[in-house]
Protein backbone atom coordinates (compact mmCIF):
# COMPACT_ATOMS: atom_id res chain seq x y z
CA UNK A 1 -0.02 -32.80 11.47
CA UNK A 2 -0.22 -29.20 11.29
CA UNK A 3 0.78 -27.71 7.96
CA UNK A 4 1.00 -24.04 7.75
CA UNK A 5 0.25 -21.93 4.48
CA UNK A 6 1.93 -18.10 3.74
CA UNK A 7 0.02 -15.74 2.34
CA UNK A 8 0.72 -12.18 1.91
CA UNK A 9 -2.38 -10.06 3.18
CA UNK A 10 -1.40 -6.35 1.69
CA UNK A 11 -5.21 -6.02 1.43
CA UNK A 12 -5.59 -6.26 5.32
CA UNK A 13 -1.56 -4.83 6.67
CA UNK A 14 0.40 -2.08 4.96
CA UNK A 15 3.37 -3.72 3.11
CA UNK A 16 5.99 -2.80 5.84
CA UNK A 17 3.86 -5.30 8.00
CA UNK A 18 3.63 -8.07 5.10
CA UNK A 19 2.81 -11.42 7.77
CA UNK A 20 3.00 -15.05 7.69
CA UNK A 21 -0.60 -16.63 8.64
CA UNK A 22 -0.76 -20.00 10.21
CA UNK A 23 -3.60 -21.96 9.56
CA UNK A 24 -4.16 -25.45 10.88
CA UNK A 25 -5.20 -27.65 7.91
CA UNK A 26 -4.97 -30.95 9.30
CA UNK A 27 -8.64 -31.46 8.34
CA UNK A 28 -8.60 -30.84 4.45
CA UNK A 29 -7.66 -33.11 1.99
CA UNK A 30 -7.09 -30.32 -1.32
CA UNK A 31 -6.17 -26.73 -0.21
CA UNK A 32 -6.74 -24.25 -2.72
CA UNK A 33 -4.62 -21.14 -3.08
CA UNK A 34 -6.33 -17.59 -4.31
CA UNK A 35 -3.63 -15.05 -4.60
CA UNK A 36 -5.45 -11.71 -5.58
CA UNK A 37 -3.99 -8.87 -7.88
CA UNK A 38 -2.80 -7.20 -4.45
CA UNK A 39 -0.68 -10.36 -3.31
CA UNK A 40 1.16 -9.81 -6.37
CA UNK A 41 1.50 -6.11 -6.00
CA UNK A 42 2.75 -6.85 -2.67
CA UNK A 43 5.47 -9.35 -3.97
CA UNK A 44 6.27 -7.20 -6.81
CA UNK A 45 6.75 -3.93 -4.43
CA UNK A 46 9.15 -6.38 -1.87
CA UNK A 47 11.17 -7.46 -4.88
CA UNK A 48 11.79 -4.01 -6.26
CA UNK A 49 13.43 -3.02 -2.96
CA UNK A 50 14.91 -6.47 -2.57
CA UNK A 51 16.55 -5.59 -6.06
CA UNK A 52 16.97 -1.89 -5.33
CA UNK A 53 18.73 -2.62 -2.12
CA UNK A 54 20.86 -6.25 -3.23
CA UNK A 55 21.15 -6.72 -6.83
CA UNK A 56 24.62 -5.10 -7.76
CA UNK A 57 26.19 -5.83 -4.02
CA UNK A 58 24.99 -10.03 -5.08
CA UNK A 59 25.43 -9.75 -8.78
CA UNK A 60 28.37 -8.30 -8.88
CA UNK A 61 28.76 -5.41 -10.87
CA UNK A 62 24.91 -5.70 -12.62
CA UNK A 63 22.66 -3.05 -11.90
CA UNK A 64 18.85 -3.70 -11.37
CA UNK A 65 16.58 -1.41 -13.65
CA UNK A 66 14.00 0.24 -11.22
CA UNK A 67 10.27 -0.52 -12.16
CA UNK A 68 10.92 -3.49 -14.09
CA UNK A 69 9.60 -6.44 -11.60
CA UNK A 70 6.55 -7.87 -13.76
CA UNK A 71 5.09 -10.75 -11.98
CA UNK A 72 3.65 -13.54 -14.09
CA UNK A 73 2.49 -15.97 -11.36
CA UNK A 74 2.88 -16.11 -7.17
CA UNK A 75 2.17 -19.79 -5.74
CA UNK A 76 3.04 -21.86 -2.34
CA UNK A 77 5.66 -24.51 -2.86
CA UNK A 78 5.17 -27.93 -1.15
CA UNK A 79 7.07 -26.19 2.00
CA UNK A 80 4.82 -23.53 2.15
CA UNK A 81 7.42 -20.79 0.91
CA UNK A 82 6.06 -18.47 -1.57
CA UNK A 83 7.07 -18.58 -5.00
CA UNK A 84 7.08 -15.42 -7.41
CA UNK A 85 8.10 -15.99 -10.98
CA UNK A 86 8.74 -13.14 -13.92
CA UNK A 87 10.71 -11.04 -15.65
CA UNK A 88 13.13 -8.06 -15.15
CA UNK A 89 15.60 -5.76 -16.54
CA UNK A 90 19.10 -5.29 -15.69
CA UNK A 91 22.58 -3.44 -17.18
CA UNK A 92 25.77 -5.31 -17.27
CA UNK A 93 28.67 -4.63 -16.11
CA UNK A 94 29.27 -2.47 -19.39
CA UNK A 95 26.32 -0.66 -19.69
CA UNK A 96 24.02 -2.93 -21.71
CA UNK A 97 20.42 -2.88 -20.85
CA UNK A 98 19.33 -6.21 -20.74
CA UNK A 99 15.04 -6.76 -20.49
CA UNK A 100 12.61 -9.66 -20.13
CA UNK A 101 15.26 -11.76 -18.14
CA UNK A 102 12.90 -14.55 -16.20
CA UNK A 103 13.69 -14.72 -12.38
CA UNK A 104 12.18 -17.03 -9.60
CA UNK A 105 12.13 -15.54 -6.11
CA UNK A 106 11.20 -17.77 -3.06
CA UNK A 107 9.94 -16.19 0.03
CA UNK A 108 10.56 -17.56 3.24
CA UNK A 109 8.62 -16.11 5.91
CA UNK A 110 10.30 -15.53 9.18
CA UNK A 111 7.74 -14.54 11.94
CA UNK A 112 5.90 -11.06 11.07
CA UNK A 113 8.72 -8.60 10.19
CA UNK A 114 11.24 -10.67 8.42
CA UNK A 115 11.67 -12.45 5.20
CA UNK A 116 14.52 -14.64 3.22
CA UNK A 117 14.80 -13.99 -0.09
CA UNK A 118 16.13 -16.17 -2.82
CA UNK A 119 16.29 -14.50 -5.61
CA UNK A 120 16.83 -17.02 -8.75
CA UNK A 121 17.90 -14.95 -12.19
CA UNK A 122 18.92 -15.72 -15.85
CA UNK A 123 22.13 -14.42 -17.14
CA UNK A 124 23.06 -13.10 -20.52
CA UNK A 125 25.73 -15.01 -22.46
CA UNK A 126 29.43 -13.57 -21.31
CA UNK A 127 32.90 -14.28 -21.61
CA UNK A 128 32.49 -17.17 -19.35
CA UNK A 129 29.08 -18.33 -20.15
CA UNK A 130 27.83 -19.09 -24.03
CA UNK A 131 24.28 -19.10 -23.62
CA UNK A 132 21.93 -18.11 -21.02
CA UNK A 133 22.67 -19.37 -17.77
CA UNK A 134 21.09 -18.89 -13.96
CA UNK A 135 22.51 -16.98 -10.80
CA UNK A 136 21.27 -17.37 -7.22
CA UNK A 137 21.52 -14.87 -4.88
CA UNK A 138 19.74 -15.25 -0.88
CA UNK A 139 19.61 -12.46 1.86
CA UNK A 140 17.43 -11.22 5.04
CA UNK A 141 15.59 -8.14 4.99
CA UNK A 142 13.51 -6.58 7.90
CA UNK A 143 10.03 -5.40 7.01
């Protein structure tokens, strides 16, 4: 069975041609995953325009701070989506700045030039939530 592993490669493509590679790993028992300082540059540069482009229009009214992606870790789930977790800062809907809010993005590859984005956030308290609580927010963007 032919299980296929994602891997950004910003070291060998400029980031407008972030890819997908397919390798067949139906031989090997334990795959190891190296993601270098330039994978995570790469996710963190594709989340800043993800945020740049969709934050307010998903979160409705919050605006993303530019520059404030920082990436603590960038893995491959068990479906071979790529998974970026760490922190960023936003304003509310009033003007507050909030910073250090944790986010999970998942990266779903779609052939060479596109790429789903779920982009998992936490929340500060408001009139309708008492403590820290998580939004969701998924779109498509052409690389």
């Amino acid at each position: 069975m032919k299980k296929f592993v994602l891997f950004f490669c910003l070291v060998l493509f400029p980031l407008s041609n972030i890819c997908a590679l397919e390798k067949n790993l139906s031989n090997v028992d334990n795959v190891g995953l190296f993601v270098s300082n330039s994978s995570q540059e790469a996710c963190r540069l594709l989340l800043e325009k993800f945020c740049k482009q969709f934050y307010s229009e998903i979160f409705g009214g919050r605006t993303f701070e530019p520059g404030s992606i920082s990436i603590s870790s960038v893995s491959v789930d068990d479906d071979d989506n790529i998974v970026v977790k760490g922190t960023h800062t936003y304003s509310g809907r009033l003007g507050t700045k909030y910073t250090g809010y944790e986010f999970r993005a998942v990266l779903t590859m779609y052939g060479n030039n596109k790429v789903r984005i779920e982009f998992n956030k936490q929340s500060a308290p408001d009139l309708t939530h008492w403590s820290v609580y998580w939004e969701k927010g998924t779109r498509i963007m052409i690389l």
